[in-house]
N, C-alpha and C. Protein backbone atom coordinates (compact mmCIF):
# COMPACT_ATOMS: atom_id res chain seq x y z
N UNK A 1 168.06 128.65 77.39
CA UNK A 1 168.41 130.06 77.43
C UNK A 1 168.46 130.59 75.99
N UNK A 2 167.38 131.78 75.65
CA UNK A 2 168.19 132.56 74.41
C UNK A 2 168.37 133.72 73.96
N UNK A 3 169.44 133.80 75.49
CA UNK A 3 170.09 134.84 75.16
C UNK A 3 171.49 135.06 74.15
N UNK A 4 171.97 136.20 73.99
CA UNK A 4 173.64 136.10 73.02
C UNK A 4 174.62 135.27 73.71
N UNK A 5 175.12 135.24 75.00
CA UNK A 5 175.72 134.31 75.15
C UNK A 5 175.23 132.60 75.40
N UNK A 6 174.54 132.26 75.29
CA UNK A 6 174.05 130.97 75.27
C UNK A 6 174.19 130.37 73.80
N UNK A 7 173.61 131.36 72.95
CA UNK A 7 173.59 130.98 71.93
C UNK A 7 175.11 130.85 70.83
N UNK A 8 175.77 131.72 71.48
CA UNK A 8 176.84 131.76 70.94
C UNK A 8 177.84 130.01 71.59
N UNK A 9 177.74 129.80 72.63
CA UNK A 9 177.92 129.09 73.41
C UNK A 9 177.44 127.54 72.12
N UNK A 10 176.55 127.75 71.50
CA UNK A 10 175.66 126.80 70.64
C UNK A 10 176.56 126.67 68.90
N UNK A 11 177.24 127.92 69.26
CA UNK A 11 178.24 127.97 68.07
C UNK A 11 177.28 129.21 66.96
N UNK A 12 176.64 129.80 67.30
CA UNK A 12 175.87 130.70 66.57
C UNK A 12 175.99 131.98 67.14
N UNK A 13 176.07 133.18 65.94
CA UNK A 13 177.10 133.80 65.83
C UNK A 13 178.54 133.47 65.60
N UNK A 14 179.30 132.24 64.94
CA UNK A 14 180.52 131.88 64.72
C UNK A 14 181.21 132.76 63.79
N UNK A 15 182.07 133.63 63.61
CA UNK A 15 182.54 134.40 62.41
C UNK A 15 181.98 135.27 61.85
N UNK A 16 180.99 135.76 62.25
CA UNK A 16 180.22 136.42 62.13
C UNK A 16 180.90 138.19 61.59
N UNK A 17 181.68 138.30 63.01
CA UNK A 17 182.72 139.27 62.52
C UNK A 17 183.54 139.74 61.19
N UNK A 18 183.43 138.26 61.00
CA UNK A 18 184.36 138.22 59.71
C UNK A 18 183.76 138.53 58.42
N UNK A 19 182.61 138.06 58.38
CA UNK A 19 181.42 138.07 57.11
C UNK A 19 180.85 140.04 57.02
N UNK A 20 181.15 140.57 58.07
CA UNK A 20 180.36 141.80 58.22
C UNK A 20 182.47 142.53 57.66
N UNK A 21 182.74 141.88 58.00
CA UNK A 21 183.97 142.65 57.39
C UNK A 21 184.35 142.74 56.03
N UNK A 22 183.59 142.04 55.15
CA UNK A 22 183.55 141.62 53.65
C UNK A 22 182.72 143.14 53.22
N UNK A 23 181.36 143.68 54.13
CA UNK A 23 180.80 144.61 53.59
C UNK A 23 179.46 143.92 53.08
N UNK A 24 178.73 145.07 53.47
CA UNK A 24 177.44 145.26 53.08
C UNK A 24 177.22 144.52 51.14
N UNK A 25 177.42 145.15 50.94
CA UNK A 25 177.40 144.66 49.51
C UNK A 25 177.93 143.43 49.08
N UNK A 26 179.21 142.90 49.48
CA UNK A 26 179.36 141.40 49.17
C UNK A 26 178.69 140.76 49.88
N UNK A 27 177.72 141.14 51.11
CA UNK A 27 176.53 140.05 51.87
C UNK A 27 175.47 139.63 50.92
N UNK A 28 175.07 141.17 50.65
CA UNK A 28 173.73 141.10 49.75
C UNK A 28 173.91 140.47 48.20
N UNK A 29 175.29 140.35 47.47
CA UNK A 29 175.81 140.03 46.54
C UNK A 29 175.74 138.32 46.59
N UNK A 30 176.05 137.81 47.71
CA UNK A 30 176.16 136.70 48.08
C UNK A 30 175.16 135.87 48.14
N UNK A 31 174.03 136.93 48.93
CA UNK A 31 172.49 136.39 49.67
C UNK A 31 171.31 136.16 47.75
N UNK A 32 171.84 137.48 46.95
CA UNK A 32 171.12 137.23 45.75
C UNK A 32 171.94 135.95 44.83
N UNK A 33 173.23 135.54 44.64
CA UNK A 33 173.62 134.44 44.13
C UNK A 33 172.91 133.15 44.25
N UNK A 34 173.01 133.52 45.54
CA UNK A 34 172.46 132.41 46.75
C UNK A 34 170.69 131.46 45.63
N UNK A 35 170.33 132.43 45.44
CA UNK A 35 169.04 132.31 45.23
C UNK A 35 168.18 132.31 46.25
N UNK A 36 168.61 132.44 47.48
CA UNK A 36 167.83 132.29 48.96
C UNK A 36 166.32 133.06 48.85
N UNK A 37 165.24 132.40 49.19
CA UNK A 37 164.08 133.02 49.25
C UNK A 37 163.29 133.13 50.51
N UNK A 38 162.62 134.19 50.86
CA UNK A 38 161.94 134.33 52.23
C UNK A 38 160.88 132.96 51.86
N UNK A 39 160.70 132.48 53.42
CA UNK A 39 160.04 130.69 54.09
C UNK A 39 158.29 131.17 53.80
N UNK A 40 157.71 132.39 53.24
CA UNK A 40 156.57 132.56 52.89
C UNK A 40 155.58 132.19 51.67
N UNK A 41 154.42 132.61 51.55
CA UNK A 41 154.07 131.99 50.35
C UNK A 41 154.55 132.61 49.36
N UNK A 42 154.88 134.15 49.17
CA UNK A 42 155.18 134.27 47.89
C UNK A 42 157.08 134.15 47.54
N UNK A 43 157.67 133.63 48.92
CA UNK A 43 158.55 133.20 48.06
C UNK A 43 160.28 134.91 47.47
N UNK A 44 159.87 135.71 48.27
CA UNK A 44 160.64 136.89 47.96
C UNK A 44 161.89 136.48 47.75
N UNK A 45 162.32 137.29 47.02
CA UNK A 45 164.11 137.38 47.18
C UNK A 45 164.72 137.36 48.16
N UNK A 46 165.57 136.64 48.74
CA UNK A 46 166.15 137.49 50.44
C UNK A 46 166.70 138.70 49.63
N UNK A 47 167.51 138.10 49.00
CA UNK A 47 168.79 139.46 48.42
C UNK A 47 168.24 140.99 48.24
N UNK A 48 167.70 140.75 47.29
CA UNK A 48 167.07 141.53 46.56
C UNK A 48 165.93 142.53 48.32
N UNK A 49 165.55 142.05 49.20
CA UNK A 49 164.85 142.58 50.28
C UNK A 49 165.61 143.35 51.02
N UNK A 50 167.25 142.64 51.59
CA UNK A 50 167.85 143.20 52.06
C UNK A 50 168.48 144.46 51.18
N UNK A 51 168.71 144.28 50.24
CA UNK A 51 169.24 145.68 49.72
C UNK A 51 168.40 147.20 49.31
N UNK A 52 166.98 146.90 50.12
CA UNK A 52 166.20 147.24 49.84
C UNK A 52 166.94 148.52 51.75
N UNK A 53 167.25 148.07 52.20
CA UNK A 53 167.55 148.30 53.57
C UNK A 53 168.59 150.55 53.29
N UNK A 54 168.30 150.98 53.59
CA UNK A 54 169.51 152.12 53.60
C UNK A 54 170.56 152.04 53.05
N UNK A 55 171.34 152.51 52.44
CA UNK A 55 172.77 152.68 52.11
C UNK A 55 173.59 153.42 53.09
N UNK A 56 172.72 154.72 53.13
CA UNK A 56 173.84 155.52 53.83
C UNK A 56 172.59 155.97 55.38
N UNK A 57 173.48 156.60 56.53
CA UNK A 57 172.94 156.65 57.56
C UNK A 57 172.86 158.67 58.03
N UNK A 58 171.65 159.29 58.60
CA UNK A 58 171.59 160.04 58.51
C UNK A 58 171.37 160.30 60.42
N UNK A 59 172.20 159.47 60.96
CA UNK A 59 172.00 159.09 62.29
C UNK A 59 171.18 158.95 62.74
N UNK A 60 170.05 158.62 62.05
CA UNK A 60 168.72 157.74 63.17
C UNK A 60 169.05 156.40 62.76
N UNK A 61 168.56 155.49 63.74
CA UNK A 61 168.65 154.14 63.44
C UNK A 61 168.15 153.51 63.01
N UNK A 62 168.02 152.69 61.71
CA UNK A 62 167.45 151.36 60.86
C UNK A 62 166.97 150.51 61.57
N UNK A 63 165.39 150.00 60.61
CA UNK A 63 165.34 148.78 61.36
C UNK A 63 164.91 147.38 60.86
N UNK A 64 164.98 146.50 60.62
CA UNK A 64 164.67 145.50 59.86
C UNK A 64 163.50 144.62 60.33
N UNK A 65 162.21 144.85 59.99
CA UNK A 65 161.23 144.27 60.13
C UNK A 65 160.72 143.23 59.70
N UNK A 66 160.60 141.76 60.77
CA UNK A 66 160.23 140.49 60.53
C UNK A 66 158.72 140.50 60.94
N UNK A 67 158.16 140.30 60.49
CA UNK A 67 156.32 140.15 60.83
C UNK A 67 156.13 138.54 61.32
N UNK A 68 156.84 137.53 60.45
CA UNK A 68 156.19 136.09 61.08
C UNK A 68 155.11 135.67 60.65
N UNK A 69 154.60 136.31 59.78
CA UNK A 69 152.82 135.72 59.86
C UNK A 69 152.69 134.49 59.75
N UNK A 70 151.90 134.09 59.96
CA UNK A 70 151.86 132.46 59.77
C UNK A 70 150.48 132.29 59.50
N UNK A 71 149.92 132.81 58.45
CA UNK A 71 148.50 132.69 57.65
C UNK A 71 148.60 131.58 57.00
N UNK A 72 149.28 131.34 56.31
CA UNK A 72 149.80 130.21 55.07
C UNK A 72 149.09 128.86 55.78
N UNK A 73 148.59 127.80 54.99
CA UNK A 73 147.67 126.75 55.95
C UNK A 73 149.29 125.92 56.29
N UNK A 74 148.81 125.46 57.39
CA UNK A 74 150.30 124.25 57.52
C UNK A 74 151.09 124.52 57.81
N UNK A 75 151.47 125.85 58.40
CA UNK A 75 152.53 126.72 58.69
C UNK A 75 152.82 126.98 60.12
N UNK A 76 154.12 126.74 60.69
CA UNK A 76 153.87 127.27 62.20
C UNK A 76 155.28 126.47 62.46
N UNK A 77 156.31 127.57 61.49
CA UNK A 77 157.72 127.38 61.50
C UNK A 77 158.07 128.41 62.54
N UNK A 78 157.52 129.93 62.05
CA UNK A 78 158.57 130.88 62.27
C UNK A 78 157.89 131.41 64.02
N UNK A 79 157.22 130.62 64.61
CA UNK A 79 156.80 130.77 66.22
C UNK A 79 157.79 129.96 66.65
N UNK A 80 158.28 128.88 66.26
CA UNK A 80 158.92 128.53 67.25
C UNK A 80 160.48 128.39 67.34
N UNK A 81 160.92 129.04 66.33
CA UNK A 81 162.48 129.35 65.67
C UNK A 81 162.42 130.84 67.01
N UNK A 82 161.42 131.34 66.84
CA UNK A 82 161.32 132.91 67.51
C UNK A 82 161.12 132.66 69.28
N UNK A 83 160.50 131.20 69.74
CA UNK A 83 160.18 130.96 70.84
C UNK A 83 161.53 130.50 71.38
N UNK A 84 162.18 129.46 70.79
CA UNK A 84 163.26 128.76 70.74
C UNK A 84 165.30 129.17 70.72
N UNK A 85 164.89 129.83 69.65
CA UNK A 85 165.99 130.20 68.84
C UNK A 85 165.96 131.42 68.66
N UNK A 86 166.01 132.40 69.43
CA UNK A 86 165.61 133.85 68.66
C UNK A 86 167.04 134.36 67.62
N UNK A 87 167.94 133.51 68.41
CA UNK A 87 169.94 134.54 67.64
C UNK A 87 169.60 133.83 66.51
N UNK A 88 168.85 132.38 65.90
CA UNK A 88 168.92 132.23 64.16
C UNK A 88 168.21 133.31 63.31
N UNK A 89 166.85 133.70 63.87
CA UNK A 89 166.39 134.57 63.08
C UNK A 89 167.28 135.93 62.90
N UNK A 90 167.78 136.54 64.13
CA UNK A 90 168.30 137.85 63.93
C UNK A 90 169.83 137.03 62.94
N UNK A 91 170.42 136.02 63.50
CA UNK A 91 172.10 135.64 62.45
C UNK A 91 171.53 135.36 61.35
N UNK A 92 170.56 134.80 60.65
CA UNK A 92 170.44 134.51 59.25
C UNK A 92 170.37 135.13 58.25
């Protein structure tokens, strides 16, 4: 099953609450420390991508776009994290 409660059930989504209560900015503060880089070839900033996201909201809704490509030779991670696992991609 992967739906939200199954997965949560898996322990994902754990605290989650809590981390979004720190704020936008100590995530992205965190995610650029991190050094974390997107699983592609060139390798992006996470941090630095996400803060790329809105600040403020003008009541339409945001949206955060994952593409997946899997051009890269040897590659054929992010099909089955997405087939499998869909709550890691959206929790990570």
């Amino acid at each position: 099953d992967t739906g939200v409660k199954a997965a949560m059930k898996r322990g994902d989504w754990h605290r989650t609450k809590d981390l979004l209560h720190l704020g936008r900015e100590w995530i992205i503060d965190q995610v650029k420390k991190s050094g974390l880089r997107g699983r592609g070839g060139a390798g992006f900033p996470s941090g630095l991508k996400w803060s790329f996201m809105p600040k403020s909201s003008d009541g339409r809704p945001h949206y955060l776009v994952i593409n997946a490509d899997e051009s890269e030779p040897g590659t054929c991670k992010d099909r089955e994290i997405m087939r499998h696992e869909p709550q890691k991609l959206l929790e990570g």
